[in-house]
C-alpha atoms as a PDB file:
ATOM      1  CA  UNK A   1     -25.989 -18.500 -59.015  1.00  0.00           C
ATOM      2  CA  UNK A   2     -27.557 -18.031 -55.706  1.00  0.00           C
ATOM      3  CA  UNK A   3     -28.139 -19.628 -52.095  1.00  0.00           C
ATOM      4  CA  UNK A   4     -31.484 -20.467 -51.326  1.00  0.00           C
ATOM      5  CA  UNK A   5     -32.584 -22.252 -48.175  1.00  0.00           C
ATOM      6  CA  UNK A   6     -35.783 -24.229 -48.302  1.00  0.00           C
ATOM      7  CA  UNK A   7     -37.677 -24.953 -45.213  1.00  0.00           C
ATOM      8  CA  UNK A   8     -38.596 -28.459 -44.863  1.00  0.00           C
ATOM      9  CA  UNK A   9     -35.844 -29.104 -47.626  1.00  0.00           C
ATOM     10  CA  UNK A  10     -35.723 -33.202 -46.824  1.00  0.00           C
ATOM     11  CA  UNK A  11     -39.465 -33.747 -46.965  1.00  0.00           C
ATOM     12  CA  UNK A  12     -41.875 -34.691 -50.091  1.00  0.00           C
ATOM     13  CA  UNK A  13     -42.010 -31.720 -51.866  1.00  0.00           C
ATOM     14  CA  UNK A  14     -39.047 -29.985 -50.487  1.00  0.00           C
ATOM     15  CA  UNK A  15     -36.648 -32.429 -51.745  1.00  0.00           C
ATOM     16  CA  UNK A  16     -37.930 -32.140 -55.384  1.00  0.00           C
ATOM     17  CA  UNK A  17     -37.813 -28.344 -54.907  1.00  0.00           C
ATOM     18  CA  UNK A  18     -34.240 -28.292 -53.700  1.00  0.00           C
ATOM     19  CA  UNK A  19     -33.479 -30.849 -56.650  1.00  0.00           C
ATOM     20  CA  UNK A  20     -35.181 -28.423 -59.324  1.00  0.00           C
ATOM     21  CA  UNK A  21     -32.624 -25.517 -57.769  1.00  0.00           C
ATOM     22  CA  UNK A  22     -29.731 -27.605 -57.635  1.00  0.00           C
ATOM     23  CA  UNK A  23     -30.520 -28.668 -61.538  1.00  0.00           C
ATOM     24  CA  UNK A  24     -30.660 -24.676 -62.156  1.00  0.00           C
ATOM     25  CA  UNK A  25     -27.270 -24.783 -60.566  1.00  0.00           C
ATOM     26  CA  UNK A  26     -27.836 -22.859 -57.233  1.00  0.00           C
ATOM     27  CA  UNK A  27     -26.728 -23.730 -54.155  1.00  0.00           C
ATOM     28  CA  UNK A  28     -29.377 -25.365 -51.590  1.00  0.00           C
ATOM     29  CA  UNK A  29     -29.484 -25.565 -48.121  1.00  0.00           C
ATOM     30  CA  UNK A  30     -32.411 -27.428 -46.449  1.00  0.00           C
ATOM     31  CA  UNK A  31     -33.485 -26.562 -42.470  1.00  0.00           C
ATOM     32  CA  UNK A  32     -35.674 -30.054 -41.352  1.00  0.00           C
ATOM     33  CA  UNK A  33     -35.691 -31.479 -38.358  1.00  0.00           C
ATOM     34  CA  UNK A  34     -36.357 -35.202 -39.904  1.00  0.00           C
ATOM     35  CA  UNK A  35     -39.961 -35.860 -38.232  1.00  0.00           C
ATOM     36  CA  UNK A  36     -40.782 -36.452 -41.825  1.00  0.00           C
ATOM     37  CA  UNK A  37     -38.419 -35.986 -44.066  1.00  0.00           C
ATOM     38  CA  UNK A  38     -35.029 -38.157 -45.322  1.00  0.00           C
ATOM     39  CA  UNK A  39     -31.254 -37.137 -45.484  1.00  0.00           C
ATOM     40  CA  UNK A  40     -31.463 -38.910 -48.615  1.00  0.00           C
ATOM     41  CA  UNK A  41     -33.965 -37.435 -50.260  1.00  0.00           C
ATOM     42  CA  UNK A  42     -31.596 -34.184 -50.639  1.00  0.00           C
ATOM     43  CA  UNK A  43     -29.799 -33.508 -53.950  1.00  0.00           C
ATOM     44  CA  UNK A  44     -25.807 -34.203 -53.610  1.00  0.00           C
ATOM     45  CA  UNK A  45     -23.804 -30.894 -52.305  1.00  0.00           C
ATOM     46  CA  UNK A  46     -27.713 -29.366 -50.414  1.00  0.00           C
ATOM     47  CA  UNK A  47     -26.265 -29.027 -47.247  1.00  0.00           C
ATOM     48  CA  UNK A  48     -28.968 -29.816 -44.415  1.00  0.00           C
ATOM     49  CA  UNK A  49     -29.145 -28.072 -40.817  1.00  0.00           C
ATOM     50  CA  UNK A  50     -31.339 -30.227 -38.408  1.00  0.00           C
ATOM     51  CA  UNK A  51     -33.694 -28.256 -36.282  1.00  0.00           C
ATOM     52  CA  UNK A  52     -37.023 -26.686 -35.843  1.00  0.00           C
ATOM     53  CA  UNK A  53     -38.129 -24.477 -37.906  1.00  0.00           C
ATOM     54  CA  UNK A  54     -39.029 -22.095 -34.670  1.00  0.00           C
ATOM     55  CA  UNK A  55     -35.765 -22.081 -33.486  1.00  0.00           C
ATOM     56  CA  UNK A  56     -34.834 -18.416 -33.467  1.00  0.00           C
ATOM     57  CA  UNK A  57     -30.987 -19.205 -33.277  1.00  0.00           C
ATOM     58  CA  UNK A  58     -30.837 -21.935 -35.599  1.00  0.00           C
ATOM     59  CA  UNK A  59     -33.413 -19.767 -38.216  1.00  0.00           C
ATOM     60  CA  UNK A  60     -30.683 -17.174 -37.722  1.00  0.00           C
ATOM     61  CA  UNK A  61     -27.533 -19.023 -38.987  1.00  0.00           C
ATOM     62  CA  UNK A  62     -30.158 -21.285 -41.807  1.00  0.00           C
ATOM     63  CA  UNK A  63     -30.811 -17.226 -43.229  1.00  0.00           C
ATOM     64  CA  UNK A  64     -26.624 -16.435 -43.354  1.00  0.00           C
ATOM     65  CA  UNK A  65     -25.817 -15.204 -47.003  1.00  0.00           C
ATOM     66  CA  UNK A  66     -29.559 -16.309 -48.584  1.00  0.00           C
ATOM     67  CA  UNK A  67     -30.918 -15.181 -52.047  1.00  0.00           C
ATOM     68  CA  UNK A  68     -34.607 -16.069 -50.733  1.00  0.00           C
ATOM     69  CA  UNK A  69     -36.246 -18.709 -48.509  1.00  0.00           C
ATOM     70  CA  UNK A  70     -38.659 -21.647 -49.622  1.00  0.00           C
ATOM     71  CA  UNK A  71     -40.652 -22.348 -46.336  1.00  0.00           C
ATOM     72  CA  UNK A  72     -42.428 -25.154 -46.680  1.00  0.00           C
ATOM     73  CA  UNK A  73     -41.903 -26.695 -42.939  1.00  0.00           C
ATOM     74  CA  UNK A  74     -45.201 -27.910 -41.382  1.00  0.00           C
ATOM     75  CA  UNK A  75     -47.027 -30.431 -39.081  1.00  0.00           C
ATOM     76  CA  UNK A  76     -49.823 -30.709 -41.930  1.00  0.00           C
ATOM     77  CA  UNK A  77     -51.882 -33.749 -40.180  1.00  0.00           C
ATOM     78  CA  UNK A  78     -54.966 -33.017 -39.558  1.00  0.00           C
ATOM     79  CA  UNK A  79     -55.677 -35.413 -36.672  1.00  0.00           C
ATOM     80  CA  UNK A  80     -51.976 -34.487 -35.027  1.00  0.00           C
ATOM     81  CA  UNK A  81     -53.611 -30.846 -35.013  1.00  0.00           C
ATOM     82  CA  UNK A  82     -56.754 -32.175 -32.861  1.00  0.00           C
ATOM     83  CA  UNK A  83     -54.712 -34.617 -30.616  1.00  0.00           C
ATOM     84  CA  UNK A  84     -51.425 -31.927 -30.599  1.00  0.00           C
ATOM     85  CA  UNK A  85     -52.986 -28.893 -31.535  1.00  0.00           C
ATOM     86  CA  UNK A  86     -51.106 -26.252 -29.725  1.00  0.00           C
ATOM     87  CA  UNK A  87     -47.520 -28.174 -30.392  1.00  0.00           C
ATOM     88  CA  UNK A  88     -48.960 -28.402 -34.191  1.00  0.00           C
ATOM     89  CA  UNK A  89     -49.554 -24.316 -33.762  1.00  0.00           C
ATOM     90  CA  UNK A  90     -46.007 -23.707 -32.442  1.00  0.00           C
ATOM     91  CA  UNK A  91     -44.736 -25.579 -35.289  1.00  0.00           C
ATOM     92  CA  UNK A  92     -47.003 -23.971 -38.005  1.00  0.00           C
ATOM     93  CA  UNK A  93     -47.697 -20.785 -37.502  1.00  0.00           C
ATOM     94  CA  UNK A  94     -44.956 -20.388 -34.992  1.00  0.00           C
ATOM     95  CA  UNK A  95     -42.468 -21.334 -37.529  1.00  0.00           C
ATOM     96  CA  UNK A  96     -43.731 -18.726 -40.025  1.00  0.00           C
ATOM     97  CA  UNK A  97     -43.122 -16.036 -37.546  1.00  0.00           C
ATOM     98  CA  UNK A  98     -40.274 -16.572 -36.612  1.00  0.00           C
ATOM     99  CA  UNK A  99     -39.078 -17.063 -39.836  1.00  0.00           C
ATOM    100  CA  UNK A 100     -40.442 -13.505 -40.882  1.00  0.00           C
ATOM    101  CA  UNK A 101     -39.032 -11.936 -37.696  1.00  0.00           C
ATOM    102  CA  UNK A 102     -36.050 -13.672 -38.440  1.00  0.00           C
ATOM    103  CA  UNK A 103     -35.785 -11.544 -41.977  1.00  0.00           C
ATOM    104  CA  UNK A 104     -37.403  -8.881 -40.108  1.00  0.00           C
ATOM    105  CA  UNK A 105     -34.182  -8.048 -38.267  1.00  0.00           C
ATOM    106  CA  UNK A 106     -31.978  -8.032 -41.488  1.00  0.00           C
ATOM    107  CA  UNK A 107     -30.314  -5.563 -43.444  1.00  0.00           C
ATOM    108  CA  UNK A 108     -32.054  -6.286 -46.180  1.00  0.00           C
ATOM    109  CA  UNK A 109     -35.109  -8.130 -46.936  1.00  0.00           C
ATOM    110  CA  UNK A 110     -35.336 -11.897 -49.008  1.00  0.00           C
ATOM    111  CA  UNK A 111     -38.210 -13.133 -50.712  1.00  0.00           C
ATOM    112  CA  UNK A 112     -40.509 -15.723 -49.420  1.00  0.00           C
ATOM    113  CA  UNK A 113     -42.273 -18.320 -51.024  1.00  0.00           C
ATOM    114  CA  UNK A 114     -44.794 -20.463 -48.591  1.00  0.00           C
ATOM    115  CA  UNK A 115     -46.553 -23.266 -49.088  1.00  0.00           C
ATOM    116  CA  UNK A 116     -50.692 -22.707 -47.480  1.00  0.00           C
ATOM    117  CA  UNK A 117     -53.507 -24.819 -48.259  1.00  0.00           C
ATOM    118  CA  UNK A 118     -56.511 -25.766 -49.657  1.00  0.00           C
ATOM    119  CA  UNK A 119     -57.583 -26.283 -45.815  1.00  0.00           C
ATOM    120  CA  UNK A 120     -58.125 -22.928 -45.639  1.00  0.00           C
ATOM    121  CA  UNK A 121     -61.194 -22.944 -47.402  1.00  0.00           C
ATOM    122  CA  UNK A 122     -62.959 -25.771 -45.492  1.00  0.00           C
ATOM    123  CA  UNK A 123     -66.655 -26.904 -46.677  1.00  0.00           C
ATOM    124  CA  UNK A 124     -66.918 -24.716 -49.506  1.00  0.00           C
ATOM    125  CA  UNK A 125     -70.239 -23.828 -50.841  1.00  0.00           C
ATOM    126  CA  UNK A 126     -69.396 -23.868 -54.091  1.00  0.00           C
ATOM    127  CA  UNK A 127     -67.096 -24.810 -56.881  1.00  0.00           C
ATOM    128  CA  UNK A 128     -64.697 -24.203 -57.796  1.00  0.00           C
ATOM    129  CA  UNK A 129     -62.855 -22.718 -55.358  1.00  0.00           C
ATOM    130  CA  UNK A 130     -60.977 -19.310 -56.495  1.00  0.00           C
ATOM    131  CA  UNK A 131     -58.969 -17.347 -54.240  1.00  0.00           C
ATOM    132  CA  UNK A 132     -61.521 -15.074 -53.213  1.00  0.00           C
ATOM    133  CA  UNK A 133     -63.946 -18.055 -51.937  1.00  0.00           C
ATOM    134  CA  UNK A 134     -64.115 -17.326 -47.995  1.00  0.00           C
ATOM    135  CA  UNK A 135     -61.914 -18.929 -45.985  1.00  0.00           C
ATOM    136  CA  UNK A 136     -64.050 -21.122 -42.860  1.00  0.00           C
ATOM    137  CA  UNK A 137     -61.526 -23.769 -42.184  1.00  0.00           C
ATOM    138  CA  UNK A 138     -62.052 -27.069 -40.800  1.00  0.00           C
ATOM    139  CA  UNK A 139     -58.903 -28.076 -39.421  1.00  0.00           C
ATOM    140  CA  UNK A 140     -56.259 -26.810 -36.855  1.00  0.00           C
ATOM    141  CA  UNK A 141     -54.246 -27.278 -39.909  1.00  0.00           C
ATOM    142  CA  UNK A 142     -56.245 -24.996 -41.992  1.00  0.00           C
ATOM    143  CA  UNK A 143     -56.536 -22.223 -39.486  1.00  0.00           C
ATOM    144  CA  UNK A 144     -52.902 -22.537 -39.099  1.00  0.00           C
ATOM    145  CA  UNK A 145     -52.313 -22.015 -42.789  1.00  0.00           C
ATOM    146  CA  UNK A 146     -54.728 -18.917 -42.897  1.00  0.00           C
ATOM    147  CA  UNK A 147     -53.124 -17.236 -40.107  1.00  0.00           C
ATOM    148  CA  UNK A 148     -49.504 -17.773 -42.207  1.00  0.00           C
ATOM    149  CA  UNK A 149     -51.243 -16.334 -45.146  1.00  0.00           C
ATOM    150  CA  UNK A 150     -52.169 -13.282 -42.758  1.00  0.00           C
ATOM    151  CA  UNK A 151     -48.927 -12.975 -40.731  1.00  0.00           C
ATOM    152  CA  UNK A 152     -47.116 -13.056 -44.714  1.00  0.00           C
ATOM    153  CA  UNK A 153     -49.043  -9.806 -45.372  1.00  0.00           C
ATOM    154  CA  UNK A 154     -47.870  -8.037 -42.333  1.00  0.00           C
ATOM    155  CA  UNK A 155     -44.072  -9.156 -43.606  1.00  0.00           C
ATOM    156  CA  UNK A 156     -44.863  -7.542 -46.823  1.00  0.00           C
ATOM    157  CA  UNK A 157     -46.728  -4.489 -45.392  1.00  0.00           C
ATOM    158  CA  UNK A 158     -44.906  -3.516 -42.582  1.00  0.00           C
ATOM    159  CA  UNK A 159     -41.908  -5.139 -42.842  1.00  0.00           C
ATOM    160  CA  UNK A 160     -40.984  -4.937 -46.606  1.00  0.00           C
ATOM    161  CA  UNK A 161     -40.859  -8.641 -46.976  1.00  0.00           C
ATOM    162  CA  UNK A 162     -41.921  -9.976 -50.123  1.00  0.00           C
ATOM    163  CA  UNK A 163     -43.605 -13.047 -49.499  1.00  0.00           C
ATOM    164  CA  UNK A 164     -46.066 -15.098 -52.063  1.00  0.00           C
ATOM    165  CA  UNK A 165     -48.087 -17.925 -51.015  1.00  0.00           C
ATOM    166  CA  UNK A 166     -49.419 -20.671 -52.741  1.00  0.00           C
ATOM    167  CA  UNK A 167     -52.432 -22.460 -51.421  1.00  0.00           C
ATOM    168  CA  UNK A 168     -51.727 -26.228 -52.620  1.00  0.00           C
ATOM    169  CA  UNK A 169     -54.471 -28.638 -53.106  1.00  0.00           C
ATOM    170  CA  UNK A 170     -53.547 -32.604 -52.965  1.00  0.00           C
ATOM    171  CA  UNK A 171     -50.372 -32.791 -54.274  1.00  0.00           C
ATOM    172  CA  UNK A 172     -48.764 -36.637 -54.985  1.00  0.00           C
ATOM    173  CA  UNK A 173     -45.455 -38.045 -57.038  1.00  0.00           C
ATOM    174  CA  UNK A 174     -42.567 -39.880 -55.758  1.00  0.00           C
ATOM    175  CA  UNK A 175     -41.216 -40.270 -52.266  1.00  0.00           C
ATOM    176  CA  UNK A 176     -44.638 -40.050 -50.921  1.00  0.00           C
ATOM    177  CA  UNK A 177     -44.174 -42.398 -48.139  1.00  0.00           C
ATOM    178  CA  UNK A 178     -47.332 -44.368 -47.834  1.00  0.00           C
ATOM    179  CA  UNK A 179     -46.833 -45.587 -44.223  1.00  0.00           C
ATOM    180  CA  UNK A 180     -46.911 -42.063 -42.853  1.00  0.00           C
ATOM    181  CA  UNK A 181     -49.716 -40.784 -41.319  1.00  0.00           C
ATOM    182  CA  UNK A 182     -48.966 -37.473 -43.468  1.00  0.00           C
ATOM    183  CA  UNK A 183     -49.704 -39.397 -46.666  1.00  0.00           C
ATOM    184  CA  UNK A 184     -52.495 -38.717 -48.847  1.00  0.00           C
ATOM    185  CA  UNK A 185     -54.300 -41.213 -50.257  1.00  0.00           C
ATOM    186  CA  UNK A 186     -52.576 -41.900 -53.526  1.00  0.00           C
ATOM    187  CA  UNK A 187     -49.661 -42.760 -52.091  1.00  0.00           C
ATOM    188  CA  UNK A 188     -51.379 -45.603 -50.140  1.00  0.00           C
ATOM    189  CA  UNK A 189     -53.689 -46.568 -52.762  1.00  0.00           C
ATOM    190  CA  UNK A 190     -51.106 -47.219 -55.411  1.00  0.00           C
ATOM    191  CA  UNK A 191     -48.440 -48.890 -52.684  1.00  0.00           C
ATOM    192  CA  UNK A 192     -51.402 -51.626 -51.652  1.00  0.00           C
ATOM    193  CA  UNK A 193     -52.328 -52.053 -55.523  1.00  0.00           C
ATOM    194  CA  UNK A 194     -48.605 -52.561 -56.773  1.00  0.00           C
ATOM    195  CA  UNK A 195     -49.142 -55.042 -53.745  1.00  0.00           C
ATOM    196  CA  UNK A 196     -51.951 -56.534 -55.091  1.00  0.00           C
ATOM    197  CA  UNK A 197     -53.673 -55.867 -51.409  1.00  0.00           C
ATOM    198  CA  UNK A 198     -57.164 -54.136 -51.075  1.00  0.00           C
ATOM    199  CA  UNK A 199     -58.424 -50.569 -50.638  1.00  0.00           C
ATOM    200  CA  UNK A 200     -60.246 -49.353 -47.980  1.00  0.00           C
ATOM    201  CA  UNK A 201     -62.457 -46.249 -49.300  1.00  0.00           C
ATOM    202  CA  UNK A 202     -63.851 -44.424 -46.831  1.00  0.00           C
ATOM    203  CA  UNK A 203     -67.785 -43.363 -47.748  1.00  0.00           C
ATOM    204  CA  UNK A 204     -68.769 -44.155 -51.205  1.00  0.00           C
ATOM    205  CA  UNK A 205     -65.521 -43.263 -53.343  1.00  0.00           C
ATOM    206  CA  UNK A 206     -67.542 -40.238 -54.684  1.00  0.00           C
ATOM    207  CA  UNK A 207     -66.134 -37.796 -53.322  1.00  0.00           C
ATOM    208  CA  UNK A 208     -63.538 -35.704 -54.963  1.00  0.00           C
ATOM    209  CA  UNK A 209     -60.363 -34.038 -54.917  1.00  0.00           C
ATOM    210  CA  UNK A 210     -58.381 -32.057 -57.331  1.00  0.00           C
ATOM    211  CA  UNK A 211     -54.760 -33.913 -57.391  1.00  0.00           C
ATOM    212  CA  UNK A 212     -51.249 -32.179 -58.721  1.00  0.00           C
ATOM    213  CA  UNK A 213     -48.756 -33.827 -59.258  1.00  0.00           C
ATOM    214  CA  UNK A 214     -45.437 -32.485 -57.116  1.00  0.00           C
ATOM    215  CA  UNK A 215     -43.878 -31.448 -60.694  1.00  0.00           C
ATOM    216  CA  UNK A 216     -46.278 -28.717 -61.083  1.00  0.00           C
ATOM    217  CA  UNK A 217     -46.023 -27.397 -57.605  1.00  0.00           C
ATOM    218  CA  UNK A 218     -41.850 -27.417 -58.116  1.00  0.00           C
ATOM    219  CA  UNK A 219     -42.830 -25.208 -61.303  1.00  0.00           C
ATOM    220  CA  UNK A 220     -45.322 -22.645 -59.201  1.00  0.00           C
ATOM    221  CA  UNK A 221     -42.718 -22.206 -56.369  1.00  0.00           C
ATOM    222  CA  UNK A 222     -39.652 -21.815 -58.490  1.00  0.00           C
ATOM    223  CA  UNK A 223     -41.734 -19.236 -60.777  1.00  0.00           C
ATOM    224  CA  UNK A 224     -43.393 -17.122 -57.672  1.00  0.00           C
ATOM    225  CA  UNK A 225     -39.855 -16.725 -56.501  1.00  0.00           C
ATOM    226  CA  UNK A 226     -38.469 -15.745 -59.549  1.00  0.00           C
ATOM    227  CA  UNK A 227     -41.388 -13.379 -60.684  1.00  0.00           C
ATOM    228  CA  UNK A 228     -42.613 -12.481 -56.814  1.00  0.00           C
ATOM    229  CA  UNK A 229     -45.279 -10.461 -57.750  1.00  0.00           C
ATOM    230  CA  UNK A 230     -46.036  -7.682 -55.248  1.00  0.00           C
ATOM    231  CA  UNK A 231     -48.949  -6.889 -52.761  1.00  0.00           C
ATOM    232  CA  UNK A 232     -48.737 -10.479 -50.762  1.00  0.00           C
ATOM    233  CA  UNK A 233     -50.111 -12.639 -53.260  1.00  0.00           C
ATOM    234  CA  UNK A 234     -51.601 -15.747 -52.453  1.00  0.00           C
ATOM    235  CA  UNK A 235     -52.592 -18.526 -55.346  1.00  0.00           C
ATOM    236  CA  UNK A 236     -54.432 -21.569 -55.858  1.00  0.00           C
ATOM    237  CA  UNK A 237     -51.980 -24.432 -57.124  1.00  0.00           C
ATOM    238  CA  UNK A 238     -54.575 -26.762 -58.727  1.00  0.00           C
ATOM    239  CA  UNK A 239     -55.729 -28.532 -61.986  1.00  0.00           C
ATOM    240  CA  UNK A 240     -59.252 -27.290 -61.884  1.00  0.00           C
ATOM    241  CA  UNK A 241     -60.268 -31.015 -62.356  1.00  0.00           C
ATOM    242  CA  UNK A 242     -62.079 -32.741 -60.172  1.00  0.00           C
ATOM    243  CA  UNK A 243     -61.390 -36.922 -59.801  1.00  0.00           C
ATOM    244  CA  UNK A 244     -62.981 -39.109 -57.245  1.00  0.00           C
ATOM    245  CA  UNK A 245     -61.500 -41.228 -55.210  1.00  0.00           C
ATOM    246  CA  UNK A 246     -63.647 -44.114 -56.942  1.00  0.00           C
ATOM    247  CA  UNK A 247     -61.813 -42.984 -60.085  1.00  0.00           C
ATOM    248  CA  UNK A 248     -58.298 -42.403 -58.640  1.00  0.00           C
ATOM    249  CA  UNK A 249     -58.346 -46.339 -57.902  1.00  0.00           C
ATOM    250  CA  UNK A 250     -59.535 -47.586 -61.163  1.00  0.00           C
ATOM    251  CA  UNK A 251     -56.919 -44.740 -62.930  1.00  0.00           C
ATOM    252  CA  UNK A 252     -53.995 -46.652 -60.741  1.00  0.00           C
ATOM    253  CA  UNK A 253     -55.579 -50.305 -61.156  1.00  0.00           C
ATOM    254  CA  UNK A 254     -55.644 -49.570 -65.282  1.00  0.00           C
ATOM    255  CA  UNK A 255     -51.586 -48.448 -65.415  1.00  0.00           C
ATOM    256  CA  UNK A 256     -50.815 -51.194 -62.880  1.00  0.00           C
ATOM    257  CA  UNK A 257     -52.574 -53.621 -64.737  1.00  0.00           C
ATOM    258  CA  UNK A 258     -54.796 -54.893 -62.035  1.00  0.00           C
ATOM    259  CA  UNK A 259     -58.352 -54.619 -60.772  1.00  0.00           C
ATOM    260  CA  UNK A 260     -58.791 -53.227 -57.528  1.00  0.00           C
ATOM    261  CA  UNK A 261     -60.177 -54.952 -54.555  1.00  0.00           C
ATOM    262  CA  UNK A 262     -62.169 -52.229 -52.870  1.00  0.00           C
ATOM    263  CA  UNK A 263     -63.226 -52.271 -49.155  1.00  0.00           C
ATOM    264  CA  UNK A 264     -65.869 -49.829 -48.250  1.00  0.00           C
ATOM    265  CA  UNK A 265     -66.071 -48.367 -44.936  1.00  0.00           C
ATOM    266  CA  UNK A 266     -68.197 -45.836 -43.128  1.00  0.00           C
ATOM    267  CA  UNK A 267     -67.175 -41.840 -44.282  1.00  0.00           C
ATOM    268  CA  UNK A 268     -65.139 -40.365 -41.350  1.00  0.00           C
ATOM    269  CA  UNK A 269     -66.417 -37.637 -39.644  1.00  0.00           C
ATOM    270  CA  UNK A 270     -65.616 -34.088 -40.927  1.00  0.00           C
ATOM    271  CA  UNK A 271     -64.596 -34.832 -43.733  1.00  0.00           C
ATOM    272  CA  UNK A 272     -64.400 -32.794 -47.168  1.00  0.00           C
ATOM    273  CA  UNK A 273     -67.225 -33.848 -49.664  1.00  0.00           C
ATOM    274  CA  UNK A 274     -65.668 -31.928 -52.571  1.00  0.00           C
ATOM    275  CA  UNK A 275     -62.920 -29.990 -53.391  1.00  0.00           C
ATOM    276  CA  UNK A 276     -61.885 -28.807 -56.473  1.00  0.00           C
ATOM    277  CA  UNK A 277     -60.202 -25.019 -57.138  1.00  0.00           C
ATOM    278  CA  UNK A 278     -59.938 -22.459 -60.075  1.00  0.00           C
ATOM    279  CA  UNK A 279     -56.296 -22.609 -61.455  1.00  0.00           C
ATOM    280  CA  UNK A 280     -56.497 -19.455 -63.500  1.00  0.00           C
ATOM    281  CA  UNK A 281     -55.304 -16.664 -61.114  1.00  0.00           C
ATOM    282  CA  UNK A 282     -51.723 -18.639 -60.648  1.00  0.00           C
ATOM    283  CA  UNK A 283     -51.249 -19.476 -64.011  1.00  0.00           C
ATOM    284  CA  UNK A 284     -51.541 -16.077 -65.435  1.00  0.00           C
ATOM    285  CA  UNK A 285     -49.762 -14.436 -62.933  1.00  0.00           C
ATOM    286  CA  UNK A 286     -46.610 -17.233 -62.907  1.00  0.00           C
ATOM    287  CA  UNK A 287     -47.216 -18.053 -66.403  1.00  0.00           C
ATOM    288  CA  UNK A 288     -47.025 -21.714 -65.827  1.00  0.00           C
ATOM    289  CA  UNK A 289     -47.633 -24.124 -67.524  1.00  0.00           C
ATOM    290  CA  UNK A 290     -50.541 -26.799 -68.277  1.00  0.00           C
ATOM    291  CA  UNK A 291     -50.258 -29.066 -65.023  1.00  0.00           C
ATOM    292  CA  UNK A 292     -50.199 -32.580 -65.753  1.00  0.00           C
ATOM    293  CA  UNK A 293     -53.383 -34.903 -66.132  1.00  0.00           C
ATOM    294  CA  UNK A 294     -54.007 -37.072 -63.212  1.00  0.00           C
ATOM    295  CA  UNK A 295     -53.452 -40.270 -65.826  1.00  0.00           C
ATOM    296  CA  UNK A 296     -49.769 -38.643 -66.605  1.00  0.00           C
ATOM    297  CA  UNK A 297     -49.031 -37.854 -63.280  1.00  0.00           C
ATOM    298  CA  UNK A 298     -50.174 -41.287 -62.013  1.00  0.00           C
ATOM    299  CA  UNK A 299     -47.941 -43.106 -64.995  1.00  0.00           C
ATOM    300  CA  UNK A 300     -45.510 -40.726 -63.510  1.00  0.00           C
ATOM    301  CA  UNK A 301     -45.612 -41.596 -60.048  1.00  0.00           C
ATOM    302  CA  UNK A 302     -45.580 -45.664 -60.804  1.00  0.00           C
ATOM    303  CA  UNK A 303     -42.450 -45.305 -62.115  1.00  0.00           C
ATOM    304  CA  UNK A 304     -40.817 -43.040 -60.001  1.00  0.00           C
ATOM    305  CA  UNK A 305     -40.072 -40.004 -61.968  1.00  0.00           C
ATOM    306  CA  UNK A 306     -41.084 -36.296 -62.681  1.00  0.00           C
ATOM    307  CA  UNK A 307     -40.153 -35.966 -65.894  1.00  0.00           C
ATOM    308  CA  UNK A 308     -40.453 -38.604 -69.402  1.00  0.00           C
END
């Protein structure tokens, strides 16, 4: 069994990552400073320095005796990045280097498996989005997750790091919180329908999103650090379906039992008409599995649990 620390460890996805590796019996360590995440979202015996991820020191003593590093540490709102955007930068990209320079300065390489973003494409032109799509992003955010993806190839080329980075798209499932400002929005639409409170949809409910449920990006992580191809890869994390938000609220209303009460209000600026990405790439070269349908997931999600 090995010792892998996971960046981010007590946030949404992190803590269902570091309870995947503690299930496969390996010992987790989790660096978070808590902006986000929960002590008690960790698994029992994951043993959690508090800190920032661009902390040189504390990166130092998080990397002791490591197998391979999950990094999945980020600022990832989008309006933080336009009110904050050069604290969001230090904390982003920032946190990447220094994590790579951190490794840099080892004996011996570890692995790295990052978490980017579907932000890096931006307004895409058309769908779906594969990895070679250009990348024009939109969003401090997205900008910050491209330059990652860049700075990760200069770890692998010059440094000998193997990294691989997966670009997620909207990923949901348990301990979403849906009072942070970091939540998407089926976290908040299925907290105000169990509720039984309206839905504010922003524009028309038309446009779409491709939504995975957290299970399936636990899977791609754990299987790009066990396989870790070479060459810096970078892969979509998707479904390849496309579900609008319209749809997302009558999926949740139907398991729930209820009918929602939808508010409309005018789109906000900027955003996203349509996103939806090609899966392929990543599944063939992880060999994962089918993700889960967005009615499975949902089901999933309502009653608090990744697996039947």
């Amino acid at each position: 069994m090995s010792t892998f620390l996971v960046t981010g460890g007590a946030g949404f996805i992190g803590s269902h990552l570091c309870d995947a590796l503690a299930a496969a019996g390996h010992d987790v360590r989790a660096l978070d400073d808590l902006s986000t995440g929960r002590f008690e979202n960790l698994p029992q015996g994951a043993t959690l320095i508090e800190g920032s991820v661009a902390d040189p020191v504390l990166l130092s003593r998080a990397l002791e005796g490591v197998a391979g590093c999950f990094h999945l540490a980020a600022i990832a709102s989008v309006q933080r990045g336009v009110s904050e955007w050069f604290l969001t930068h230090q904390t982003n990209v920032g946190g990447t280097v220094a994590l790579f320079a951190a490794i840099a300065a080892r004996a011996e390489p570890i692995p790295v498996v990052y978490a980017s973003s579907a932000a890096v494409y931006g307004e895409p032109a058309s769908l779906p989005l594969s990895e070679d799509t250009a990348k024009q992003p939109l969003s401090a955010y997205g900008a910050d997750k491209y330059a990652s993806e860049l700075h990760a190839f200069v770890a692998t080329h010059v440094h000998g790091i193997p990294t691989v980075g997966l670009r997620f798209f909207n990923v949901y499932g348990p301990r979403q919180d849906p009072c942070s400002p970091y939540s998407g929005v089926v976290a908040i639409f299925a907290d105000r329908l169990r509720n039984r409170q309206p839905i504010t949809i922003f524009g028309d409910g038309n446009q779409t999103r491709d939504f995975v449920f957290v299970a399936d990006a636990v899977q791609a992580l754990m299987a790009a650090m066990a396989l870790c191809p070479p060459g810096a890869p970078v892969f979509n994390i998707c479904t390849g379906q496309a579900v609008s938000v319209l749809d997302l609220a009558n999926h949740l209303g139907a398991i729930i039992g209820t009918s929602p009460d939808l508010h409309f209000e005018p789109a906000r600026p900027g955003e996203i008409r349509h996103s939806t990405g090609d899966p392929t790439k990543g599944q063939r070269a992880l060999s994962l599995a089918k993700p889960f349908s967005i009615r499975v997931g949902l089901a999933r999600l309502l009653a608090g649990r990744l697996t039947e």
